[in-house]
Structure formats: C-alpha cells, structure tokens
Protein backbone atom coordinates (compact mmCIF):
# COMPACT_ATOMS: atom_id res chain seq x y z
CA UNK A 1 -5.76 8.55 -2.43
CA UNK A 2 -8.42 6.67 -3.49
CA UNK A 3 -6.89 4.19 -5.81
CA UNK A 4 -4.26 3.79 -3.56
CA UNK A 5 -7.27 2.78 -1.25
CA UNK A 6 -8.40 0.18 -3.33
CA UNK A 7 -5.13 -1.44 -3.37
CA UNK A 8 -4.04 -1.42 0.42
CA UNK A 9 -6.41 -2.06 2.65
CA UNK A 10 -4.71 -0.20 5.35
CA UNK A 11 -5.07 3.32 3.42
CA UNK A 12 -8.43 4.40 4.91
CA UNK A 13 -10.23 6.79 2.62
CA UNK A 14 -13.08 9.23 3.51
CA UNK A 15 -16.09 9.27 1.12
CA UNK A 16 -15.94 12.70 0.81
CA UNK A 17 -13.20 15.40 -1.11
CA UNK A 18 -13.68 18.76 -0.43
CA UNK A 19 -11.88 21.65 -2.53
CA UNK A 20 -11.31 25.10 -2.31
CA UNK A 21 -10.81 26.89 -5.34
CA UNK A 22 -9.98 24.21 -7.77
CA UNK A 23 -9.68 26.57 -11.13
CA UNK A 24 -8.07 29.56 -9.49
CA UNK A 25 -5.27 31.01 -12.07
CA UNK A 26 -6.06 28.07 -14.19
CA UNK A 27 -7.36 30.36 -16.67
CA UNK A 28 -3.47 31.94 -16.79
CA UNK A 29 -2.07 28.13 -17.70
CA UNK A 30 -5.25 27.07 -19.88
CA UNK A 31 -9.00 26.60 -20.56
CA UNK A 32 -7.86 23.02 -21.49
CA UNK A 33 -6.46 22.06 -17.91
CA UNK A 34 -8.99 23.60 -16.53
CA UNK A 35 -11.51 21.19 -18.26
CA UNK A 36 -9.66 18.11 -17.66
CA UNK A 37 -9.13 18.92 -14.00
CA UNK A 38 -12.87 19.54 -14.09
CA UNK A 39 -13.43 16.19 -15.89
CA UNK A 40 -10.90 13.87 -13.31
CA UNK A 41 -13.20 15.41 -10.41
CA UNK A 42 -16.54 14.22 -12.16
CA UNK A 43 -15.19 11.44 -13.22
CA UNK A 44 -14.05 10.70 -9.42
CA UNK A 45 -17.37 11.66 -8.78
CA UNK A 46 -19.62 9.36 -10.92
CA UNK A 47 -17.14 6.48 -10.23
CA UNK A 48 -19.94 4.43 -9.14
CA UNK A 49 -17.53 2.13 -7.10
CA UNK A 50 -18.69 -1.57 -6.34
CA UNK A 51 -15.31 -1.92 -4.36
CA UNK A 52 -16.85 0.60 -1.94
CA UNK A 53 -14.62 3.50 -2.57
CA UNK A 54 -17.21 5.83 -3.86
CA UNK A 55 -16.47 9.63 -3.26
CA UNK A 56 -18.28 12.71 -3.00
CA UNK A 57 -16.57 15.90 -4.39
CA UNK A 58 -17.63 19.48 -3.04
CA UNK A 59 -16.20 21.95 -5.14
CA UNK A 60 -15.98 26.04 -4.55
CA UNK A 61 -15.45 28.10 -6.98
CA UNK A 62 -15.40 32.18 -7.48
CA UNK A 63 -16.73 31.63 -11.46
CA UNK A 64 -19.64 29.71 -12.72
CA UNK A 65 -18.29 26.84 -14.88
CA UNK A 66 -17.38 26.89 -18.58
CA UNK A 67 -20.58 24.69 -19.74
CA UNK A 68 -23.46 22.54 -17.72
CA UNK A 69 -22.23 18.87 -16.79
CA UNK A 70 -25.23 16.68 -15.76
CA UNK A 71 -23.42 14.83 -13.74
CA UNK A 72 -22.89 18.46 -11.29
CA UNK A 73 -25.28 20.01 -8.81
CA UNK A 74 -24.33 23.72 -8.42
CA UNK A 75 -25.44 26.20 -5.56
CA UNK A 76 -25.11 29.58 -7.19
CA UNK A 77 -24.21 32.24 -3.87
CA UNK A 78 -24.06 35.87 -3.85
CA UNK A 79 -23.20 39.06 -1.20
CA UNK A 80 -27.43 38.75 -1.76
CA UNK A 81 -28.36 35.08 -2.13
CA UNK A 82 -26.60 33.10 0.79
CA UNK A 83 -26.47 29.69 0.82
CA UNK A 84 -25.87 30.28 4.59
CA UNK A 85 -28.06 32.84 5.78
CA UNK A 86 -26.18 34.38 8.95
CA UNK A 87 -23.09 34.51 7.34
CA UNK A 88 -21.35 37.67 7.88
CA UNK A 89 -21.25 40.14 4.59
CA UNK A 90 -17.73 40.50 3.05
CA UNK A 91 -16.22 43.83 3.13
CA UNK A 92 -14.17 43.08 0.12
C-alpha cells in the first residue's frame, strides 16, 4: 500500500500498520520466513521516507522474538504485567 502510495497520489495511506499476530504458524512453514517477514516490517519501519510516506508498524505477538533488533521497541505483557491495567484477566 505504501509504494503504491508513492506512485498515485490518489492512494491515501495512513502512517500507521497495525498487525495481529504476524508469526503465528510461521514456525510450521519456517524460521527463515519468519525472519524475512520480520525484516520487510522493520525495514517498512526504518524507511525514513523524505517522500512523506513514513509508517509506523505495531506488531503483537504471543512469543518474544528470535533475537534483539535495535531498530524494535518491545512491551513485554503478561496475565501479571499489563500493559493495560483494567483489562479483564483471560480465562484461557
């Protein structure tokens, strides 16, 4: 979407990408898709942009990731550390 932004002015982007879930099952395909698809989000990401198409990427996941990036800011949550604190507890 947002190279296709940055060739049609008429495609209107939003600056921000959320994903749910983005390695679930990829650990069934590969480790190595995994890390690419982890690697196109950074690098969508870091894309610093002077055309004014940067992006910000919020990414949940269930697992911590396979190795630290610099370039990613995690929030580690828990059924005990909340990152929202009146969120109801998960029966699950």
């Amino acid at each position: 979407m947002r190279d296709l932004g940055r060739l049609d002015v008429g495609v209107r982007v939003p600056p921000l990408l959320i994903i749910d879930s983005p390695l679930a099952d990829l650990g069934a395909v590969a480790r190595a898709t995994g890390e690419r698809l982890i690697g196109a989000l950074i690098d969508l990401a870091t894309d610093t942009s002077s055309d004014g198409y940067a992006c910000q990427v919020i990414a949940a996941t269930n697992d911590p990731l396979p190795r630290p990036y610099p370039e990613v800011r995690e929030i580690p949550v828990s059924t005990t550390k909340r990152f929202f604190d009146r969120a109801p507890r998960s029966t699950a």
